[in-house]
C-alpha atoms as a PDB file:
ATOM      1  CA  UNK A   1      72.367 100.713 107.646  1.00  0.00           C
ATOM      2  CA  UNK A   2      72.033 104.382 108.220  1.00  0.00           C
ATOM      3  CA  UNK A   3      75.760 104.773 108.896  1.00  0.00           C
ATOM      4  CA  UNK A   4      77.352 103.225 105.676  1.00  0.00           C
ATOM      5  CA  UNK A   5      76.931 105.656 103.088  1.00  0.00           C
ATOM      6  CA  UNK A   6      79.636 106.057  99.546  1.00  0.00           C
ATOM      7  CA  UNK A   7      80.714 102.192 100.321  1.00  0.00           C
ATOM      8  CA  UNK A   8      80.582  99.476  98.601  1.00  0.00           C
ATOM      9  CA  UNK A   9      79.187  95.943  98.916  1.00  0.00           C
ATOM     10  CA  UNK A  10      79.954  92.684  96.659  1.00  0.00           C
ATOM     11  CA  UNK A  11      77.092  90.197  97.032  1.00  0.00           C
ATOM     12  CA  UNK A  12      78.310  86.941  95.400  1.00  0.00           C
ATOM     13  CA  UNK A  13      75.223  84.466  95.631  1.00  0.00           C
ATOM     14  CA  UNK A  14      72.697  82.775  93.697  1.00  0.00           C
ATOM     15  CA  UNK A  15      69.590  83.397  95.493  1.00  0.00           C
ATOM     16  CA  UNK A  16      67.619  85.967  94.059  1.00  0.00           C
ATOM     17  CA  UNK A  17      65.858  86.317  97.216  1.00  0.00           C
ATOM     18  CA  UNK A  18      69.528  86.570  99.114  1.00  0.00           C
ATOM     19  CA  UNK A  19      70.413  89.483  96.905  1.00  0.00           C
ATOM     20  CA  UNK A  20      66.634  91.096  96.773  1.00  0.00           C
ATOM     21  CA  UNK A  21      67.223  91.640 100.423  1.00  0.00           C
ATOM     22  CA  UNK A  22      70.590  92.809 100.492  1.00  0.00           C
ATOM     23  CA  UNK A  23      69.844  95.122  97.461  1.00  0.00           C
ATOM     24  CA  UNK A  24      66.923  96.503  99.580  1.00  0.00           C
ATOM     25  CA  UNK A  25      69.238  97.559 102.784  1.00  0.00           C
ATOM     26  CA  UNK A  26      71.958  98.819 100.272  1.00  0.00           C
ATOM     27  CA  UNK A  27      69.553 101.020  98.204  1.00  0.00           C
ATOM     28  CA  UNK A  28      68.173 102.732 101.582  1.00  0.00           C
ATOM     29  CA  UNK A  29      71.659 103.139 103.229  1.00  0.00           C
ATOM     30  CA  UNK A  30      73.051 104.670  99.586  1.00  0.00           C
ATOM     31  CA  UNK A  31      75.644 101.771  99.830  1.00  0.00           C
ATOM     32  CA  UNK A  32      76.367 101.200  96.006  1.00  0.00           C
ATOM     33  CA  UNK A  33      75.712  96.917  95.680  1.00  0.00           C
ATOM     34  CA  UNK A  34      77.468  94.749  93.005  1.00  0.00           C
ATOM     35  CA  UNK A  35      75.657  91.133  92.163  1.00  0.00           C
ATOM     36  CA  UNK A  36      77.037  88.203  90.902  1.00  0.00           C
ATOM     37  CA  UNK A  37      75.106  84.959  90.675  1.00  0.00           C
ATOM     38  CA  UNK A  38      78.480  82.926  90.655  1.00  0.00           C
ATOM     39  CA  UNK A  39      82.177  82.856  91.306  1.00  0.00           C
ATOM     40  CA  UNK A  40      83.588  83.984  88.036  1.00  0.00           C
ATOM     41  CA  UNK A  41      82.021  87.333  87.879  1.00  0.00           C
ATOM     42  CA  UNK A  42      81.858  87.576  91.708  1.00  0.00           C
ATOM     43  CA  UNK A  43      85.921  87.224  90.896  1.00  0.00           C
ATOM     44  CA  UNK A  44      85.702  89.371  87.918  1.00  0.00           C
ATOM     45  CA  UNK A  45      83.693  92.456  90.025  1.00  0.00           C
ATOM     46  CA  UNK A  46      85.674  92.075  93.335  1.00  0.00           C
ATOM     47  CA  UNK A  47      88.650  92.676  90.586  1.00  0.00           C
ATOM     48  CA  UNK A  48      87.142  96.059  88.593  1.00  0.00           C
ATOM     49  CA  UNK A  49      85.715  98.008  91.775  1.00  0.00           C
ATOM     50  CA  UNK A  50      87.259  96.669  94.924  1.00  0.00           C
ATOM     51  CA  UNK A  51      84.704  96.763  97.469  1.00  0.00           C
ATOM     52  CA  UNK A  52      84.552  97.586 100.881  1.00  0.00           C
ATOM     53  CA  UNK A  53      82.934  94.300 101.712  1.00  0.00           C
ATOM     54  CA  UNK A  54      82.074  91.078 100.168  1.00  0.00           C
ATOM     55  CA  UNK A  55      79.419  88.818 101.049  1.00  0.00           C
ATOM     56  CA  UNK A  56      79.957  85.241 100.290  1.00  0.00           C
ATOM     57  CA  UNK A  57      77.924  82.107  99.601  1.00  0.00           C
ATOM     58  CA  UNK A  58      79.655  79.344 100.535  1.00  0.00           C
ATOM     59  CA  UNK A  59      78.133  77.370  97.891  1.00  0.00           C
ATOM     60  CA  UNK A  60      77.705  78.293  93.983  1.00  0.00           C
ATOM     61  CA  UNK A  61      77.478  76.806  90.610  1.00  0.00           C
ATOM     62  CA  UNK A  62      80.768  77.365  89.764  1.00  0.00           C
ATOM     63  CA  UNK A  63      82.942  77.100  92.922  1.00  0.00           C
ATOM     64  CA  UNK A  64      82.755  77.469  96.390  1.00  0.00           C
ATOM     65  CA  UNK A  65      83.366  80.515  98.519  1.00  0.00           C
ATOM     66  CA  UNK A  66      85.676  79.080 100.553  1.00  0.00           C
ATOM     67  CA  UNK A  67      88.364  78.936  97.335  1.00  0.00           C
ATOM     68  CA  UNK A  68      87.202  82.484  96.778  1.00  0.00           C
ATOM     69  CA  UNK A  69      87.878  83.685 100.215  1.00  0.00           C
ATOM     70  CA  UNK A  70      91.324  82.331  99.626  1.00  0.00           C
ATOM     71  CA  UNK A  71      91.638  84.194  96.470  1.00  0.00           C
ATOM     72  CA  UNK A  72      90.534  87.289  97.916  1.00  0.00           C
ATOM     73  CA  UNK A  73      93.206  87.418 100.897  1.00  0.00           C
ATOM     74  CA  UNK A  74      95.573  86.563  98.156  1.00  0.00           C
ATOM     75  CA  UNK A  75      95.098  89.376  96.509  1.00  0.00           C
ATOM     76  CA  UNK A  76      97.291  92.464  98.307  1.00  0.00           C
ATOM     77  CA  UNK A  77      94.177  94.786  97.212  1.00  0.00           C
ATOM     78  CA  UNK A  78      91.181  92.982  98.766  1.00  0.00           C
ATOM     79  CA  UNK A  79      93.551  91.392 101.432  1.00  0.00           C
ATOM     80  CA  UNK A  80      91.792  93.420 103.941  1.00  0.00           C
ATOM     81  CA  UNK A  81      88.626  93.679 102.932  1.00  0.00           C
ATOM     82  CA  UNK A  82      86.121  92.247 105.266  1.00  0.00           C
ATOM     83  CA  UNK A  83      84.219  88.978 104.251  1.00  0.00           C
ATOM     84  CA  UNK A  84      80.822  87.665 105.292  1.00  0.00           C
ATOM     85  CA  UNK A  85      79.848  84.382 104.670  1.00  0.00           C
ATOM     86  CA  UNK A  86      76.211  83.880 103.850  1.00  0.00           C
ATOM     87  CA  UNK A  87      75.162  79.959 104.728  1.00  0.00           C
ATOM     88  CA  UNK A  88      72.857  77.127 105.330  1.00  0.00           C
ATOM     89  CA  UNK A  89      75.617  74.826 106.551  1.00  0.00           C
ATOM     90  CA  UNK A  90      75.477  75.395 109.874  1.00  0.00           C
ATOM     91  CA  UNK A  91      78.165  72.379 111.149  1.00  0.00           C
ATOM     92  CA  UNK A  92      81.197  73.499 113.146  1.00  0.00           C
ATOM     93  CA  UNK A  93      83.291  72.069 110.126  1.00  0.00           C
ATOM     94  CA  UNK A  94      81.821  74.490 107.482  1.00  0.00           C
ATOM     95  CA  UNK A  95      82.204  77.624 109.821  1.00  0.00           C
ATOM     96  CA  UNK A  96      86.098  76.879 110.317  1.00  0.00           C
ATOM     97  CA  UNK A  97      86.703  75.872 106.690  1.00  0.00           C
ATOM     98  CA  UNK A  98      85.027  79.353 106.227  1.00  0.00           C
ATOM     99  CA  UNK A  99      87.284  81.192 108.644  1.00  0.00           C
ATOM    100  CA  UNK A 100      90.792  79.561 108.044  1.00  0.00           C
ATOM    101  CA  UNK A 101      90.062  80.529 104.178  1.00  0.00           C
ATOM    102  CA  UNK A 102      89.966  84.162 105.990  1.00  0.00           C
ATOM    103  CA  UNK A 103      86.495  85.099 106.337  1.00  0.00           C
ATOM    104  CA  UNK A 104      85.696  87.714 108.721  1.00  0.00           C
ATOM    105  CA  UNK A 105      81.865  87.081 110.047  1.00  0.00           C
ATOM    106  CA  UNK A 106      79.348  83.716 109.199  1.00  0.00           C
ATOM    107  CA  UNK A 107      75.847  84.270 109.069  1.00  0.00           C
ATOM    108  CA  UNK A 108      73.409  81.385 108.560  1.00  0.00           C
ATOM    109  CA  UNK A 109      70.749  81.359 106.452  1.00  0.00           C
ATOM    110  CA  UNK A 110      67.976  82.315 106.424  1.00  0.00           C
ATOM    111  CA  UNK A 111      68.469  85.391 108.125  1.00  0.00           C
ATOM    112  CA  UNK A 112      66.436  88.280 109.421  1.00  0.00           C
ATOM    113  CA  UNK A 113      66.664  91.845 108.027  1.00  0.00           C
ATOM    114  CA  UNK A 114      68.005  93.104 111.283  1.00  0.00           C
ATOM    115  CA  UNK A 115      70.749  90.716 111.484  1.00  0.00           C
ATOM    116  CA  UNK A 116      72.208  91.016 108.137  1.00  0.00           C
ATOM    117  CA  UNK A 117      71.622  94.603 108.350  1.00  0.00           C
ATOM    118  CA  UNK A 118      74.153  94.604 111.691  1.00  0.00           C
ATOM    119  CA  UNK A 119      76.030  92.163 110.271  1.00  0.00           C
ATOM    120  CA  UNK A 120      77.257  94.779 107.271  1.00  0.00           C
ATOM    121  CA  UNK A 121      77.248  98.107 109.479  1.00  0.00           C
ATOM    122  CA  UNK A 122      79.552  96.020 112.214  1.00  0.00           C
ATOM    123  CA  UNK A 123      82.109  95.053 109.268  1.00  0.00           C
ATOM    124  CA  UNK A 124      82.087  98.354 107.055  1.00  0.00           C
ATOM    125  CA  UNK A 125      83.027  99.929 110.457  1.00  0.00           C
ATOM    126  CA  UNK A 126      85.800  97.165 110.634  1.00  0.00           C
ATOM    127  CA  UNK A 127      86.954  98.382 106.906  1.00  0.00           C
ATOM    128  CA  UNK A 128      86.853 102.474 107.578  1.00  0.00           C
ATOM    129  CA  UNK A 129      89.220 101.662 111.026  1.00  0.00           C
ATOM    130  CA  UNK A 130      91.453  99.270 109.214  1.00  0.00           C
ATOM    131  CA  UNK A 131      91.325 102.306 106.577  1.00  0.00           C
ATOM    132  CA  UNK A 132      92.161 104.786 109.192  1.00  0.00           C
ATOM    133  CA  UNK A 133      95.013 102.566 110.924  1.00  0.00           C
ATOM    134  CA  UNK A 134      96.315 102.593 107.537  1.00  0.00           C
ATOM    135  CA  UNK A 135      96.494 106.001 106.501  1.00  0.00           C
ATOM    136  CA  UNK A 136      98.089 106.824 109.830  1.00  0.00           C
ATOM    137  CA  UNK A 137     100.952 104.133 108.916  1.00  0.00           C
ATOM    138  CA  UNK A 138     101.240 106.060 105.472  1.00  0.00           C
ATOM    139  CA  UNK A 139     101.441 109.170 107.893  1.00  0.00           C
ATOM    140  CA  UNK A 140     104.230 107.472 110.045  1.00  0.00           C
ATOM    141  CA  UNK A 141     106.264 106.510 107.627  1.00  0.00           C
ATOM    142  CA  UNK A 142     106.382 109.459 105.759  1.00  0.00           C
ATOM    143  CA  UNK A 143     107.236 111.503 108.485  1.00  0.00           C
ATOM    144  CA  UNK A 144     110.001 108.800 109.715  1.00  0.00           C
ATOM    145  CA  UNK A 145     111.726 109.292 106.110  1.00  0.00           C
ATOM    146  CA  UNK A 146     111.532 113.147 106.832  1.00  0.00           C
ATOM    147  CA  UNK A 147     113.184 112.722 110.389  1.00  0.00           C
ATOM    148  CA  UNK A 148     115.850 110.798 108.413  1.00  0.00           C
ATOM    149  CA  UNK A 149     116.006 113.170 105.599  1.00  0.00           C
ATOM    150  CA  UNK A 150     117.011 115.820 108.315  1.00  0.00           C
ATOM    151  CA  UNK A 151     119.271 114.039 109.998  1.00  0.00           C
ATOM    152  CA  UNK A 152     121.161 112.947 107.307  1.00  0.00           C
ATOM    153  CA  UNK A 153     120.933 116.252 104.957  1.00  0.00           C
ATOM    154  CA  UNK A 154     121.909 119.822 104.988  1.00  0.00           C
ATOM    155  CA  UNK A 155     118.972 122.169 105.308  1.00  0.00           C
ATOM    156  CA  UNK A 156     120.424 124.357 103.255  1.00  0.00           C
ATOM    157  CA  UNK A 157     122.345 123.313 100.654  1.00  0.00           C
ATOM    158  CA  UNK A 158     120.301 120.131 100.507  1.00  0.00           C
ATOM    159  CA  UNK A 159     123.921 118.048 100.319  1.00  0.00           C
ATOM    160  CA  UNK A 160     125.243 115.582 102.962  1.00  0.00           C
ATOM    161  CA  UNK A 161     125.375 116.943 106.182  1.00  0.00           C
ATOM    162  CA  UNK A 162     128.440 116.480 108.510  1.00  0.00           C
ATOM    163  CA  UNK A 163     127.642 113.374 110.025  1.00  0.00           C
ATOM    164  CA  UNK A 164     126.665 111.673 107.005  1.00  0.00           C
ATOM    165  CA  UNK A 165     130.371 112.951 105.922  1.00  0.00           C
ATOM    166  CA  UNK A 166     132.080 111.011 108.646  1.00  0.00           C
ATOM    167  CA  UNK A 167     129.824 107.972 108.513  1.00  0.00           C
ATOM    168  CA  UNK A 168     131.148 107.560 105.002  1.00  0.00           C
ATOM    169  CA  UNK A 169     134.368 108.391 105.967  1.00  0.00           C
ATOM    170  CA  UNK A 170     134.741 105.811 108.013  1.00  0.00           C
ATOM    171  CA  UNK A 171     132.929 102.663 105.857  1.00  0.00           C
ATOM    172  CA  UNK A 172     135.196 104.258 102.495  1.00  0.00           C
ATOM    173  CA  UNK A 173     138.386 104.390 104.203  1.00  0.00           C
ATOM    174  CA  UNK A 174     137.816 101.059 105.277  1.00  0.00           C
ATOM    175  CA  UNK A 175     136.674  99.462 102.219  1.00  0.00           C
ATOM    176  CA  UNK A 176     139.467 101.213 100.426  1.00  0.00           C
ATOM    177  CA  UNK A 177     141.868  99.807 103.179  1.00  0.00           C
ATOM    178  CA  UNK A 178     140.551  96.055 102.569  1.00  0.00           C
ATOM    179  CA  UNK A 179     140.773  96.108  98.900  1.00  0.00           C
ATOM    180  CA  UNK A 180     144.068  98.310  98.189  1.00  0.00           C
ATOM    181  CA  UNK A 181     141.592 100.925  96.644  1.00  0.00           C
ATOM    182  CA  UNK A 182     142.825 105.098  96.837  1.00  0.00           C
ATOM    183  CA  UNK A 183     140.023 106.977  97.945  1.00  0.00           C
ATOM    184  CA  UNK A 184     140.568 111.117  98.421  1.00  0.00           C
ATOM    185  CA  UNK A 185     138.883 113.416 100.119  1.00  0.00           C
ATOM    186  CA  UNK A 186     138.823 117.463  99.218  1.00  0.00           C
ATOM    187  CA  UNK A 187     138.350 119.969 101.243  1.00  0.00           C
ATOM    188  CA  UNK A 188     136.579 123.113  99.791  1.00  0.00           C
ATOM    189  CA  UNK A 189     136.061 126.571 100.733  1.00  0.00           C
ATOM    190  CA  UNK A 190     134.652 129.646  99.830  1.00  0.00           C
ATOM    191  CA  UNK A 191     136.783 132.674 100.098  1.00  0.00           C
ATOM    192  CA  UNK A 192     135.570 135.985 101.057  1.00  0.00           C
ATOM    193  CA  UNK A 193     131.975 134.500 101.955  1.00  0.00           C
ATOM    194  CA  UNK A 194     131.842 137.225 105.419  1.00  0.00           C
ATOM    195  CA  UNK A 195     131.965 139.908 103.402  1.00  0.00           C
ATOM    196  CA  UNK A 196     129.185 138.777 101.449  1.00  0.00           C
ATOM    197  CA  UNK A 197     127.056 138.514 104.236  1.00  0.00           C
ATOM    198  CA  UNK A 198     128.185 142.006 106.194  1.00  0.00           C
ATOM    199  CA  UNK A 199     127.747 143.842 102.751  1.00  0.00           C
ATOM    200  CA  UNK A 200     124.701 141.938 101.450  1.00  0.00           C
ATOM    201  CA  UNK A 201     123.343 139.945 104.333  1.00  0.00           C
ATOM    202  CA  UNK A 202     122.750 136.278 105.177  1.00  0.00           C
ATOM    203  CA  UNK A 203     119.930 135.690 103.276  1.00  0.00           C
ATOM    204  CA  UNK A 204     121.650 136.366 100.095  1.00  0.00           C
ATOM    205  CA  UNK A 205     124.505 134.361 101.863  1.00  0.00           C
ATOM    206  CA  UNK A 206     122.516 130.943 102.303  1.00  0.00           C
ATOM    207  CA  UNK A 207     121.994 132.070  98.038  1.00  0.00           C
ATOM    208  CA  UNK A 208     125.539 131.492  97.170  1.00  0.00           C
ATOM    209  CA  UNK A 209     126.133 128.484  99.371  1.00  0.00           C
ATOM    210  CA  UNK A 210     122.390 127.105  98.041  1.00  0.00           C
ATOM    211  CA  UNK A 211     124.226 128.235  94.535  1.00  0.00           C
ATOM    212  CA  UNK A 212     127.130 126.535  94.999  1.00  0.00           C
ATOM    213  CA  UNK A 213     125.876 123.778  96.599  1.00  0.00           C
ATOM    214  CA  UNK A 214     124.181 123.080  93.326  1.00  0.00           C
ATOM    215  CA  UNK A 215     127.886 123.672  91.044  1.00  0.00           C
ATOM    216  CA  UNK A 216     129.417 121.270  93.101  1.00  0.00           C
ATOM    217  CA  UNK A 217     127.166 117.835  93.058  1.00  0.00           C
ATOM    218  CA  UNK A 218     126.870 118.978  89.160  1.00  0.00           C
ATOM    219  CA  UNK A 219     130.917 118.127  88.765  1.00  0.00           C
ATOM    220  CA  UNK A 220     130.539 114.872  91.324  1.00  0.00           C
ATOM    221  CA  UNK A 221     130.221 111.198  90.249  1.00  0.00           C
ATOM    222  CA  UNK A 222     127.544 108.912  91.302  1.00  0.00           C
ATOM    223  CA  UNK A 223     129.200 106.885  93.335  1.00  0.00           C
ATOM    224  CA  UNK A 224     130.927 110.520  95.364  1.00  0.00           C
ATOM    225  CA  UNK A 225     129.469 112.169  98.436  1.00  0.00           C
ATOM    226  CA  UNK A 226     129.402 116.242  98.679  1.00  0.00           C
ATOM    227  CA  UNK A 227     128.669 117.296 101.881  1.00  0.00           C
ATOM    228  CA  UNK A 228     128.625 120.570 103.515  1.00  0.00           C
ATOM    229  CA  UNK A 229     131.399 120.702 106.530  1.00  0.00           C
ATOM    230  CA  UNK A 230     130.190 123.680 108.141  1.00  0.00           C
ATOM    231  CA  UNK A 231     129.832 127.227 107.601  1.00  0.00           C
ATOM    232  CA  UNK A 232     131.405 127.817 104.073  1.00  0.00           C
ATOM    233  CA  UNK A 233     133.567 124.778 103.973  1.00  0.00           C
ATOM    234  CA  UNK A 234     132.403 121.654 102.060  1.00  0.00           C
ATOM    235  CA  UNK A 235     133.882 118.066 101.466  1.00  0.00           C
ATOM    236  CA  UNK A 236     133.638 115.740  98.643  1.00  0.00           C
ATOM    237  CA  UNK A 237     134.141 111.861  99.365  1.00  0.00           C
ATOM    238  CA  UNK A 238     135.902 110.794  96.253  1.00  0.00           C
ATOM    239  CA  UNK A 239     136.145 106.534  95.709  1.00  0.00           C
ATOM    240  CA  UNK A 240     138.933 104.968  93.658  1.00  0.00           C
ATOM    241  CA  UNK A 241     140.604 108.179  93.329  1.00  0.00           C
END
């Protein structure tokens, strides 16, 4: 298990020479191992230090591992965490009860050193890509709320941008149409704003609209929209007014 260093397994069985085996592979791939002889502190450990596997007896003194597999994939943390299923029942029926509780692989015992030892790399590899697939969803969806964050808001001034303005518009004036509401809209601009930028230039400019930007959500309500028209002109979308 040369390839499956800094994980973590959860061994939840009760044969000591089960977990002498799997303690052996762990300690030479620097995989860090947590034991549990039975299904309360097999619960209690998957719990504290979420593991990047579990490997599951389907038979302990305290429960069975198929009700633990379906507490595990209950559980939106260890939902997709790989699970093994360590067995001597080797009938069709015990393998399917295994899987429809949502285990991942079955391995029946006994079992060879090689085979477990496979048996972990193959699923840790299974946890880093379902790791990977979900950072890059993290990734995605960030940068789709960015996308929409531009398209929506004013570079600038970080208010409303136009075509937020007239998407508003348009649902206000027609909610203030159905239910006999006023609704006003104001028109704002800044005087002698060319001058400012032929005597100081645009950078300081963007300043006073970024500036004024700011004094003009400060005097809106909640329930307003301030958006920047274009240029030096800006709106606010006033409700019930």
């Amino acid at each position: 298990m040369t390839d499956a260093p800094n994980r973590r397994v959860l061994l939840i069985d009760d044969d000591p020479d089960v977990r002498s085996l799997v303690r052996t592979l762990c300690d030479q791939a620097g995989v860090v191992l947590d034991e549990a002889e039975n299904a309360r502190t097999g619960l209690d450990l998957s719990s504290r230090n979420r593991p990047d596997l579990v490997l599951l007896d389907l038979v302990l003194p305290d429960g069975t591992g198929v009700e633990i597999a379906r507490r595990l994939r209950r559980d939106p943390r260890l939902s997709a965490v790989p699970i093994v299923v360590l067995s001597a029942h080797r009938t069709q029926e015990s393998k399917v009860r295994a899987f429809e509780a949502g285990a991942d692989d079955y391995v029946v015992k006994p079992f060879g050193l090689q085979e477990i030892d496979a048996r972990i790399r193959a699923n840790l590899r299974k946890r880093e890509l379902y790791e990977r697939l979900e950072r890059a969803n993290v990734e995605l969806r960030m940068a789709n709320e960015r996308l929409e964050e531009m398209a929506t808001t004013d570079g600038l001034t970080g208010l409303s941008n136009r075509r937020t303005l007239d998407a508003r518009l348009e649902e206000e004036f027609l909610r203030a149409d159905r239910y006999e509401t006023s609704l006003a809209v104001v028109m704002v601009d800044l005087d002698g704003f060319k001058r400012v930028n032929d005597s100081a230039g645009h950078a300081a400019g963007d300043a006073l609209l970024a500036q004024l930007a700011q004094r003009l959500r400060a005097q809106a309500r909640v329930t307003d929209v301030v958006a920047r028209y274009g240029g030096d002109e800006f709106a606010f979308l006033l409700p019930h007014t």
